[in-house]
N, C-alpha and C. Protein backbone atom coordinates (compact mmCIF):
# COMPACT_ATOMS: atom_id res chain seq x y z
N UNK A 1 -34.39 35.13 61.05
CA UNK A 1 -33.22 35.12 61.90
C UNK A 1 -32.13 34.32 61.20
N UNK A 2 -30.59 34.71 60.79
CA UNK A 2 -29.88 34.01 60.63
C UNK A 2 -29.78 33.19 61.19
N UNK A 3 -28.90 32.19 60.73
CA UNK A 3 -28.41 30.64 61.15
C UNK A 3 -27.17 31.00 61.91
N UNK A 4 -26.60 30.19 62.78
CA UNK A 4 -25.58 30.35 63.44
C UNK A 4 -24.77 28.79 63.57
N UNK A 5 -23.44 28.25 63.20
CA UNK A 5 -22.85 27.65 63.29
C UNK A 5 -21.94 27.63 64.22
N UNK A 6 -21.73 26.81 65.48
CA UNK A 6 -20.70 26.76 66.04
C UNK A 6 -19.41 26.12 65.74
N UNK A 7 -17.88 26.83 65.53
CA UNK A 7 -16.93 25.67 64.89
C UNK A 7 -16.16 25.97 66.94
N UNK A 8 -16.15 24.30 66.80
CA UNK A 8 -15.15 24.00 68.18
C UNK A 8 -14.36 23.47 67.69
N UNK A 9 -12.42 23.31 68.42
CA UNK A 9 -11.71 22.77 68.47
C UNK A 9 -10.82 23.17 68.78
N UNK A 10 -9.17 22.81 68.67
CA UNK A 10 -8.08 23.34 70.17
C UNK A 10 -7.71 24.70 69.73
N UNK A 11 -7.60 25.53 70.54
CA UNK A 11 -6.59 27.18 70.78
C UNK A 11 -5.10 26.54 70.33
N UNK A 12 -4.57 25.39 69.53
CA UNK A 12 -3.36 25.49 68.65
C UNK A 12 -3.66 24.17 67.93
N UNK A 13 -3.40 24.97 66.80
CA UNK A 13 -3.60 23.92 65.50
C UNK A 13 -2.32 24.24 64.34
N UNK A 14 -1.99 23.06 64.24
CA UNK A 14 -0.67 22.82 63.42
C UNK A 14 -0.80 23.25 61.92
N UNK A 15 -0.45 23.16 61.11
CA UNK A 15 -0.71 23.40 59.27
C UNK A 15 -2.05 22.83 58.63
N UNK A 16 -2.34 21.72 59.40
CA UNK A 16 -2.79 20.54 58.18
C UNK A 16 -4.45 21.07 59.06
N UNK A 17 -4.61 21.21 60.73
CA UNK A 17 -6.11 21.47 60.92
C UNK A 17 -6.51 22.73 60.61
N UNK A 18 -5.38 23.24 61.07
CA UNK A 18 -5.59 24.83 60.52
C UNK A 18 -6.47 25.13 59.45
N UNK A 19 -6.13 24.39 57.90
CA UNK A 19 -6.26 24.62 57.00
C UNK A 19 -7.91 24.10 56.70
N UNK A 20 -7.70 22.69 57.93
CA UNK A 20 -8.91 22.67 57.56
C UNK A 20 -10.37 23.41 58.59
N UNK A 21 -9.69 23.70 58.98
CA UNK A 21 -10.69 25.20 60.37
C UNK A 21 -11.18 26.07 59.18
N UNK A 22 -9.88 26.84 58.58
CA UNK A 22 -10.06 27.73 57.38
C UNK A 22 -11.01 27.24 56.45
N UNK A 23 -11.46 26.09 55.75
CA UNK A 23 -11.79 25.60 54.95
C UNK A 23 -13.69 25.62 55.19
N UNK A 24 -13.52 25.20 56.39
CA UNK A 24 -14.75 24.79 57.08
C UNK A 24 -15.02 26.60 57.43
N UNK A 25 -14.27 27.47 57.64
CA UNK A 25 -15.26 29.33 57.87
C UNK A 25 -15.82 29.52 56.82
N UNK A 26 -14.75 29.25 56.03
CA UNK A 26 -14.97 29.69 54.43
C UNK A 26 -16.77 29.17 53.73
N UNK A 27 -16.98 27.57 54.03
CA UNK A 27 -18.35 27.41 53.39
C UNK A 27 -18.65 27.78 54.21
N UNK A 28 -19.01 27.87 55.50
CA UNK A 28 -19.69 28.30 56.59
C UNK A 28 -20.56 30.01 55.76
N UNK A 29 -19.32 30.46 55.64
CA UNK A 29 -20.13 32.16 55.13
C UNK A 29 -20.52 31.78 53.96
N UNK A 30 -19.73 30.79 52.94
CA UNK A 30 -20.51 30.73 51.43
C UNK A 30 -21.80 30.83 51.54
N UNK A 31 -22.46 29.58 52.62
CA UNK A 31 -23.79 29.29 52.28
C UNK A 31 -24.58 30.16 53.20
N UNK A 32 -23.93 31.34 53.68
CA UNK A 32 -24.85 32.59 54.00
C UNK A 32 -25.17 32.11 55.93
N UNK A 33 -24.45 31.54 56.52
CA UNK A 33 -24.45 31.32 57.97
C UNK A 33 -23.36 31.91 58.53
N UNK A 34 -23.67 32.46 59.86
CA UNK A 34 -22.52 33.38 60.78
C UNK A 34 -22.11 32.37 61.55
N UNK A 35 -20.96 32.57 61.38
CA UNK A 35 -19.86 31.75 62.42
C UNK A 35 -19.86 31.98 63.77
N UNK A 36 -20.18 31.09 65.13
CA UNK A 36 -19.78 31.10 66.18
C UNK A 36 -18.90 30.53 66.83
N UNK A 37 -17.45 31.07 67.79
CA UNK A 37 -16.82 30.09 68.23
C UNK A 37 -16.25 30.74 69.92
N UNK A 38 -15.01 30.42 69.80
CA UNK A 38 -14.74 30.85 71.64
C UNK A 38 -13.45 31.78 71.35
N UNK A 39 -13.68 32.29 70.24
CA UNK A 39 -13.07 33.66 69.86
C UNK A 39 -11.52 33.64 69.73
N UNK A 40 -10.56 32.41 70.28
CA UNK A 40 -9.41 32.90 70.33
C UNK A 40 -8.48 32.41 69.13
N UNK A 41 -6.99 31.67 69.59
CA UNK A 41 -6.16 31.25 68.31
C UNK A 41 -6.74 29.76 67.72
N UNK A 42 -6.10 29.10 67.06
CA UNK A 42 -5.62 28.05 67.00
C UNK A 42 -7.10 27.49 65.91
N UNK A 43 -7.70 26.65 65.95
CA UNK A 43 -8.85 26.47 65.45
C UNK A 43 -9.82 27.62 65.14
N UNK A 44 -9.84 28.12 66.25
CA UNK A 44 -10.58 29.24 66.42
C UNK A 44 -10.02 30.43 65.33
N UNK A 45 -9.41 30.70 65.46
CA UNK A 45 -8.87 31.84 64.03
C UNK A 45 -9.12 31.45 62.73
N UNK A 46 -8.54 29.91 62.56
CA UNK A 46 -8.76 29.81 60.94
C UNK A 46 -9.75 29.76 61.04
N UNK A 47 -10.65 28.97 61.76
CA UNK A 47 -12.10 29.35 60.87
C UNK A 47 -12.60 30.33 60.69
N UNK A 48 -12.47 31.54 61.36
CA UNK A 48 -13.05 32.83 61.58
C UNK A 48 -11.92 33.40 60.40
N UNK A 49 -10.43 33.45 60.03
CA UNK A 49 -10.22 33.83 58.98
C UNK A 49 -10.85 33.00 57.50
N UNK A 50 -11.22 32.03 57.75
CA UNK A 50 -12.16 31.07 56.19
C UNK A 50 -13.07 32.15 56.19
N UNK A 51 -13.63 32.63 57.42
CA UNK A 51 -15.19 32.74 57.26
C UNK A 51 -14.99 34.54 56.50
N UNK A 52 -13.78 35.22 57.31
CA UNK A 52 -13.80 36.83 56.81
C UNK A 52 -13.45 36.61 55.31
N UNK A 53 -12.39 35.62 54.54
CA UNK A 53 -11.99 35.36 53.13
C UNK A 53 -13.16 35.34 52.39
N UNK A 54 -14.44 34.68 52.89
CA UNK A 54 -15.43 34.72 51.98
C UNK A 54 -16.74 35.84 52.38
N UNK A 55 -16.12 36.42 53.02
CA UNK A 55 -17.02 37.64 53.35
C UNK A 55 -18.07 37.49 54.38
N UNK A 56 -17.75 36.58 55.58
CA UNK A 56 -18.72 35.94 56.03
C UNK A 56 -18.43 36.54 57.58
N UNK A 57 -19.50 36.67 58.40
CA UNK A 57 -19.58 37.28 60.15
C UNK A 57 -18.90 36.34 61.13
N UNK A 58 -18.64 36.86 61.94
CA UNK A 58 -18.17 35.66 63.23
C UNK A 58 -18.58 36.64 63.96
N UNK A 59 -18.60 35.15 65.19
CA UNK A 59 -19.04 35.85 66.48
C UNK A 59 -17.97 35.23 67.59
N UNK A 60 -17.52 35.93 68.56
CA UNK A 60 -16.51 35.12 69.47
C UNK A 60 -16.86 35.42 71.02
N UNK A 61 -16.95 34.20 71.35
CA UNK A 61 -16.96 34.32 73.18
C UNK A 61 -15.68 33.97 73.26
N UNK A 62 -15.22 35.01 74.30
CA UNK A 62 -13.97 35.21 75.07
C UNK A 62 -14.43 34.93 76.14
N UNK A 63 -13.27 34.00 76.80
CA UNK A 63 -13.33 33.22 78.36
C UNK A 63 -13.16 34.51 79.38
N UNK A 64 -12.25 35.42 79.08
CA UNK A 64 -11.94 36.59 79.81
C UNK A 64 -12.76 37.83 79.48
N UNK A 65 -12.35 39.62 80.12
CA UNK A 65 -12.77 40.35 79.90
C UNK A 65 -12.26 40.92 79.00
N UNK A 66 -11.46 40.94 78.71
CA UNK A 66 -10.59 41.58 77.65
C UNK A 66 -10.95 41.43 75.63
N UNK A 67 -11.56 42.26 75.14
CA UNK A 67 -11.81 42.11 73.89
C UNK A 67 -10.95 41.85 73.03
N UNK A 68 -9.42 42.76 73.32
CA UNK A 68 -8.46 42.62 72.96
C UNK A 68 -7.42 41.39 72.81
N UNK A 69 -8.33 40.24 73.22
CA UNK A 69 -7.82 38.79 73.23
C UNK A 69 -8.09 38.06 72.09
N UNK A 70 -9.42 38.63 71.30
CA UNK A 70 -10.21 38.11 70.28
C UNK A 70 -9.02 38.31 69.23
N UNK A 71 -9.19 36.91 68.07
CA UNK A 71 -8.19 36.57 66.90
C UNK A 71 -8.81 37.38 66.07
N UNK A 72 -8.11 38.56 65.19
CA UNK A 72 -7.63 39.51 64.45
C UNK A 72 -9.35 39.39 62.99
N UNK A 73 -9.77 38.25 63.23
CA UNK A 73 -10.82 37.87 63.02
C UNK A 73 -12.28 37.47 63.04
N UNK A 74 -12.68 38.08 64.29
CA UNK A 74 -13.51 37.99 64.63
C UNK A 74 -14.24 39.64 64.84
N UNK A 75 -15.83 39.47 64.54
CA UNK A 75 -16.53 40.63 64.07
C UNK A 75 -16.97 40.87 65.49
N UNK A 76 -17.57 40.28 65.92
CA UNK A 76 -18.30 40.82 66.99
C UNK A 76 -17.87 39.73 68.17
N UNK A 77 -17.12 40.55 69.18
CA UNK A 77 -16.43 40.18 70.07
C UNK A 77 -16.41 40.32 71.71
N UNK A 78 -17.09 38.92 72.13
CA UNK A 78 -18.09 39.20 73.44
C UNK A 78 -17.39 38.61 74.05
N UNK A 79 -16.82 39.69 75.27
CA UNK A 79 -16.28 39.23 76.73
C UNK A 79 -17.20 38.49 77.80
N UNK A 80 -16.95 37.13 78.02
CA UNK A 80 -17.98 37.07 79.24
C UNK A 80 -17.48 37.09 80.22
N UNK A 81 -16.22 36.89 80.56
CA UNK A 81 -15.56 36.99 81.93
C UNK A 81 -15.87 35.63 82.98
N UNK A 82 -16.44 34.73 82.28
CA UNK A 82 -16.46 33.03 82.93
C UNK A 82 -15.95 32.48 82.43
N UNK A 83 -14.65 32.72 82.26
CA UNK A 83 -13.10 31.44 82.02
C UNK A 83 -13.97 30.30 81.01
N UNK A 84 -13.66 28.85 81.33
CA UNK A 84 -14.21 28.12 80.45
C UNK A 84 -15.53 27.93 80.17
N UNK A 85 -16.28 28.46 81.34
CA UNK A 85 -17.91 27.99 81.16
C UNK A 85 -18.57 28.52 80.26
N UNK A 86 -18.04 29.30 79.47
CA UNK A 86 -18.32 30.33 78.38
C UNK A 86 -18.16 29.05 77.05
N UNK A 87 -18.06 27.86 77.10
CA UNK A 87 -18.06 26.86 76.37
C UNK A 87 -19.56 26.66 76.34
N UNK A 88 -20.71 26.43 77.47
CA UNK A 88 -21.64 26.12 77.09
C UNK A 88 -22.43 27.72 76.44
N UNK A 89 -21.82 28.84 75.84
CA UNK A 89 -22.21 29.68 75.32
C UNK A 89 -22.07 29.46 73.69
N UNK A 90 -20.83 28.92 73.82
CA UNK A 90 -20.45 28.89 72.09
C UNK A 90 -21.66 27.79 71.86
N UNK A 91 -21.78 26.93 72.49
CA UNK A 91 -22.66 25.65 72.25
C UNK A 91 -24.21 25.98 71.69
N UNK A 92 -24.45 26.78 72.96
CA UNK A 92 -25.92 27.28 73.14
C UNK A 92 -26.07 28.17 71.83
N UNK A 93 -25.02 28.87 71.06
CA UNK A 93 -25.32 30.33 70.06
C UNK A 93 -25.12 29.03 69.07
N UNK A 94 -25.07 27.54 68.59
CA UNK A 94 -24.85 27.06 67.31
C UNK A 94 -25.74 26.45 66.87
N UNK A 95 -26.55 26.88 66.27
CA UNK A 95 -28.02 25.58 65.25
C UNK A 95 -27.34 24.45 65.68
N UNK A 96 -25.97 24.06 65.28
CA UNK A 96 -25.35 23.16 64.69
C UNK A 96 -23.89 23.26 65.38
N UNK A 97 -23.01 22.09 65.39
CA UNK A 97 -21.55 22.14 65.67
C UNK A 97 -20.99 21.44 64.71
N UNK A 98 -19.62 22.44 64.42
CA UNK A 98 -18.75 21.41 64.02
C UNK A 98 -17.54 21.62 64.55
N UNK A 99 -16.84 20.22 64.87
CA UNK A 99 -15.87 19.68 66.06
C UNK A 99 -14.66 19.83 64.83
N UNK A 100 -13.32 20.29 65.33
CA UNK A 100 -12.03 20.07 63.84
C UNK A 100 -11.19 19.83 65.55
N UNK A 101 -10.33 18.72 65.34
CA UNK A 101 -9.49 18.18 66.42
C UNK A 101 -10.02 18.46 67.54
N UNK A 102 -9.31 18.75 68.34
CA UNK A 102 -9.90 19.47 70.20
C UNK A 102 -9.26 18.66 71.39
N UNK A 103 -8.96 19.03 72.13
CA UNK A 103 -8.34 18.59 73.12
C UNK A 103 -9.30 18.82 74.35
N UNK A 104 -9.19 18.92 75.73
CA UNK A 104 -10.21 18.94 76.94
C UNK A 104 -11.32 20.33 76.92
N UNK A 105 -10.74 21.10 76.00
CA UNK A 105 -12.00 22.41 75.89
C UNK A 105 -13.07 21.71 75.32
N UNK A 106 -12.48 20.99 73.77
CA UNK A 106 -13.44 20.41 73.07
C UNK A 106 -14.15 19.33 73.33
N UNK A 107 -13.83 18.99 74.18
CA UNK A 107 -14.54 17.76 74.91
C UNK A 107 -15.69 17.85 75.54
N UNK A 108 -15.41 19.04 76.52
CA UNK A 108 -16.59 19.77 77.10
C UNK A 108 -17.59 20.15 76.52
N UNK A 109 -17.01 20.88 75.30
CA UNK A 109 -18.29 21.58 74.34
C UNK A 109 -19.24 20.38 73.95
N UNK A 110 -18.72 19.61 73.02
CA UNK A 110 -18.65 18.15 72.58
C UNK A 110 -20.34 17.42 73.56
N UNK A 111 -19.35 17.54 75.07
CA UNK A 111 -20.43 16.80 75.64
C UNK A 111 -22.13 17.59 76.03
N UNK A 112 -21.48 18.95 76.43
CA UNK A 112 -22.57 20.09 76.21
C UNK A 112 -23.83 20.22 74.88
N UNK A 113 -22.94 19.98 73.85
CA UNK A 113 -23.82 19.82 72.66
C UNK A 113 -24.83 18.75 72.94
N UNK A 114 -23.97 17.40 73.45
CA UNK A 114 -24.35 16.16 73.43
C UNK A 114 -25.95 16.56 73.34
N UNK A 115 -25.63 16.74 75.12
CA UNK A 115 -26.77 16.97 76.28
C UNK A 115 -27.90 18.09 75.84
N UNK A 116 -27.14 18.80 75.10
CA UNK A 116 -28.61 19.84 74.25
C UNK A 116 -28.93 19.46 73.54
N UNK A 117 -28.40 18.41 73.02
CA UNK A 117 -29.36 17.72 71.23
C UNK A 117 -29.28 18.47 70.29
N UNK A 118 -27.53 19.22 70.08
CA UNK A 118 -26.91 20.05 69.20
C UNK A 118 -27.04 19.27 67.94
N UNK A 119 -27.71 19.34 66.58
CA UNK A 119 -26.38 18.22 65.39
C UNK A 119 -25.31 18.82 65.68
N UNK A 120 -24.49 17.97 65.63
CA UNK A 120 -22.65 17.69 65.63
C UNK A 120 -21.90 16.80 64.29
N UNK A 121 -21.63 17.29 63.97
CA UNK A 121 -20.53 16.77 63.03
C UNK A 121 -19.01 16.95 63.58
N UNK A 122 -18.47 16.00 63.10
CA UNK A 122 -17.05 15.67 63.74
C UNK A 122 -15.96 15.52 62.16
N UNK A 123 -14.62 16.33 62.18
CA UNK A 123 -14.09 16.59 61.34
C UNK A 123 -12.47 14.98 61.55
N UNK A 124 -12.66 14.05 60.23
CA UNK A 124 -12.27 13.10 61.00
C UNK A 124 -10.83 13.34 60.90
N UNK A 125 -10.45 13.73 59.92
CA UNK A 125 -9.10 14.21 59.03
C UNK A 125 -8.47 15.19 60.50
N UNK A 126 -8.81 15.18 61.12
CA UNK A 126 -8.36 16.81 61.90
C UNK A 126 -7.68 16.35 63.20
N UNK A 127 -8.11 14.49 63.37
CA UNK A 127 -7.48 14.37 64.67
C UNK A 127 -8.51 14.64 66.29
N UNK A 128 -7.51 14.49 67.51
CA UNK A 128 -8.34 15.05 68.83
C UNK A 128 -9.64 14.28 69.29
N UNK A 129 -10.22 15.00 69.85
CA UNK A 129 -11.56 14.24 70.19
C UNK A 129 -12.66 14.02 68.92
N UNK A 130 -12.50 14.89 68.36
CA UNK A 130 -12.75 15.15 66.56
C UNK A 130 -12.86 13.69 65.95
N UNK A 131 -12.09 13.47 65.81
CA UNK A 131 -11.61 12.05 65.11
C UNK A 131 -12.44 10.75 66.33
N UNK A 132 -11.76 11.00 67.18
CA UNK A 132 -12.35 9.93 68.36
C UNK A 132 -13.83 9.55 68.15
N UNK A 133 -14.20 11.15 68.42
CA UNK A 133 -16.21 10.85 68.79
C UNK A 133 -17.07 10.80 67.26
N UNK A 134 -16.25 10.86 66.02
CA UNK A 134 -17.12 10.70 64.57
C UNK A 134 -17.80 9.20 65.14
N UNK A 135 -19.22 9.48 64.51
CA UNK A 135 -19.46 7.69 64.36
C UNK A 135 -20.05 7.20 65.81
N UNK A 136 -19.72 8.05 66.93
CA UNK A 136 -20.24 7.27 68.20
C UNK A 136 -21.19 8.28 68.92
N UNK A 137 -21.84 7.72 70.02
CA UNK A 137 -22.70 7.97 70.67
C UNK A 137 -21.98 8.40 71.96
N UNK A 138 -22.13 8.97 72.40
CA UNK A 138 -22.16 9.37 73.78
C UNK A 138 -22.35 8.70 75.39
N UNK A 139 -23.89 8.59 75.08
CA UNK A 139 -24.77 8.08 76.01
C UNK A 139 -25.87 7.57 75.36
N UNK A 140 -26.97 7.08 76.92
CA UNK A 140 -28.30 7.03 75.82
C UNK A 140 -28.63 8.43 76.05
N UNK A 141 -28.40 9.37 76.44
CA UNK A 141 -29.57 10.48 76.74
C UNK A 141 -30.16 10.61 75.54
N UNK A 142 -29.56 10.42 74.41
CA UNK A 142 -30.42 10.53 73.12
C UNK A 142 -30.17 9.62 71.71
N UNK A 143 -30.92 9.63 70.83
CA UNK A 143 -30.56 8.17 70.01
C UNK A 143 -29.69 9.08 68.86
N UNK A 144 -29.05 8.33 68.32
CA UNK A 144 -27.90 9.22 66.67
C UNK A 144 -26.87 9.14 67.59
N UNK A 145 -25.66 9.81 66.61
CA UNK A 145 -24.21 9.64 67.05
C UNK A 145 -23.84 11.10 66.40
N UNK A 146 -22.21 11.40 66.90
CA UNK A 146 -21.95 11.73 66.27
C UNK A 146 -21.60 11.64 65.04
N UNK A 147 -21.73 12.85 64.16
CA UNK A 147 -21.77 12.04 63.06
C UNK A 147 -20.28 12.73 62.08
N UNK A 148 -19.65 11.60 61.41
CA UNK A 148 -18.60 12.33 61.26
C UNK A 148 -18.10 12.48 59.65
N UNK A 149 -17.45 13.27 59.30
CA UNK A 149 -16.85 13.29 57.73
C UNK A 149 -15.43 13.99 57.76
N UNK A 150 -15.43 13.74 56.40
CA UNK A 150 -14.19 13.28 55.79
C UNK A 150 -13.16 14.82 55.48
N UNK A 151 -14.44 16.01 55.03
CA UNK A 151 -14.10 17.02 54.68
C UNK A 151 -14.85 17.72 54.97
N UNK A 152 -14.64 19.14 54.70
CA UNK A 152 -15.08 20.91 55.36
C UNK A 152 -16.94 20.57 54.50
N UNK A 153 -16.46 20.53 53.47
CA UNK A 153 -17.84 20.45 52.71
C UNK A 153 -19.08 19.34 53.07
N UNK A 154 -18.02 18.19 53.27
CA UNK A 154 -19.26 17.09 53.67
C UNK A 154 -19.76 17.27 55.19
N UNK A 155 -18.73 17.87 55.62
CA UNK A 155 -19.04 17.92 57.20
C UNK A 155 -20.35 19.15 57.14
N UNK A 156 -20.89 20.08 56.27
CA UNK A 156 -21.52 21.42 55.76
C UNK A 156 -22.46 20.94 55.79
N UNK A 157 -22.53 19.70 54.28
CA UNK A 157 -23.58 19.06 53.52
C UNK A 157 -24.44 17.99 54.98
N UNK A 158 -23.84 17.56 56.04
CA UNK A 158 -24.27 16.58 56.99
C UNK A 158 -24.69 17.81 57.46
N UNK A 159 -24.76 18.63 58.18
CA UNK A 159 -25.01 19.32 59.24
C UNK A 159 -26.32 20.05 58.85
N UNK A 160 -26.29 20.62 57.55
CA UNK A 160 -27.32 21.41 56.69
C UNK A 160 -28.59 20.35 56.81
N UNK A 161 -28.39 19.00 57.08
CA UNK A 161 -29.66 18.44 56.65
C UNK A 161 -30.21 18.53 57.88
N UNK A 162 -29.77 19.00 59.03
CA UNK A 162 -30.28 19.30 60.17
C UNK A 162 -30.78 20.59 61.06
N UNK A 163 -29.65 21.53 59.64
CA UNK A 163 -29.99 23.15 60.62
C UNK A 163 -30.77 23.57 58.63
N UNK A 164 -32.13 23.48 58.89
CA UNK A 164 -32.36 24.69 58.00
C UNK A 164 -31.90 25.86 57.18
């Protein structure tokens, strides 16, 4: 069974996260893992355009019914028609997360992962809750932190030692 990566973070991202959303699809498909995310702009696109640049799958949950909402990038494109709760879907489809900025969507996911005992990596360069939760814990529900880096690759290299 392939590996599945979830990338979370905000529906608008400026030049600098963008690039690094893009950066982070891109190894994502290098090292032969399908991209999962919540299908739409902003974070969500560049990584899913990183991931098509290197020839690599995505998968997108859409909050709505409409397929036709999915970013110009995404392969396989699943309507669930539960507005945000379709966050603990992106969560549930990722070996692994990785967080690039995020605002209150990403927070949710964030804490969803927490509570499933997702690895999480946190992108620190990127800002948002991203930046905030590198390095910390949550709760006790479980022992580790998030764990956070510097770049697309190290954030890869951390996460890999956890998803097979």
């Amino acid at each position: 069974m392939r590996k599945i990566i979830s990338v979370i973070g905000s529906s608008i991202a400026d030049a600098k996260v963008a690039k690094i959303a893009q950066e982070v699809g891109a190894i994502i498909a290098q090292r032969g893992y399908t991209l999962a995310c919540g299908g739409l702009g902003g974070v969500m696109e560049a990584a899913c355009k990183g991931a098509k640049s290197a020839m690599g799958t995505t998968i997108g949950f859409l909050p709505g019914v409409e397929k036709s909402e999915a970013n110009q990038y995404v392969d396989f494109v699943i309507p669930t028609g539960i507005g945000l709760a379709r966050n603990l879907i992106v969560v549930l489809a990722g070996d692994g997360i990785i967080a690039i900025g995020g605002g209150s969507g990403t927070l949710s996911e964030l804490s969803l992962a927490w509570q499933l005992g997702k690895p999480i990596v946190a992108l620190t360069p990127s800002g948002g809750w991203a930046e905030k939760f590198a390095g910390q814990s949550l709760d006790d529900r479980r022992l580790g932190k998030i764990e956070g880096a510097a770049t697309a690759k190290e954030a890869l290299d951390i996460l890999l030692r956890h998803v097979p």
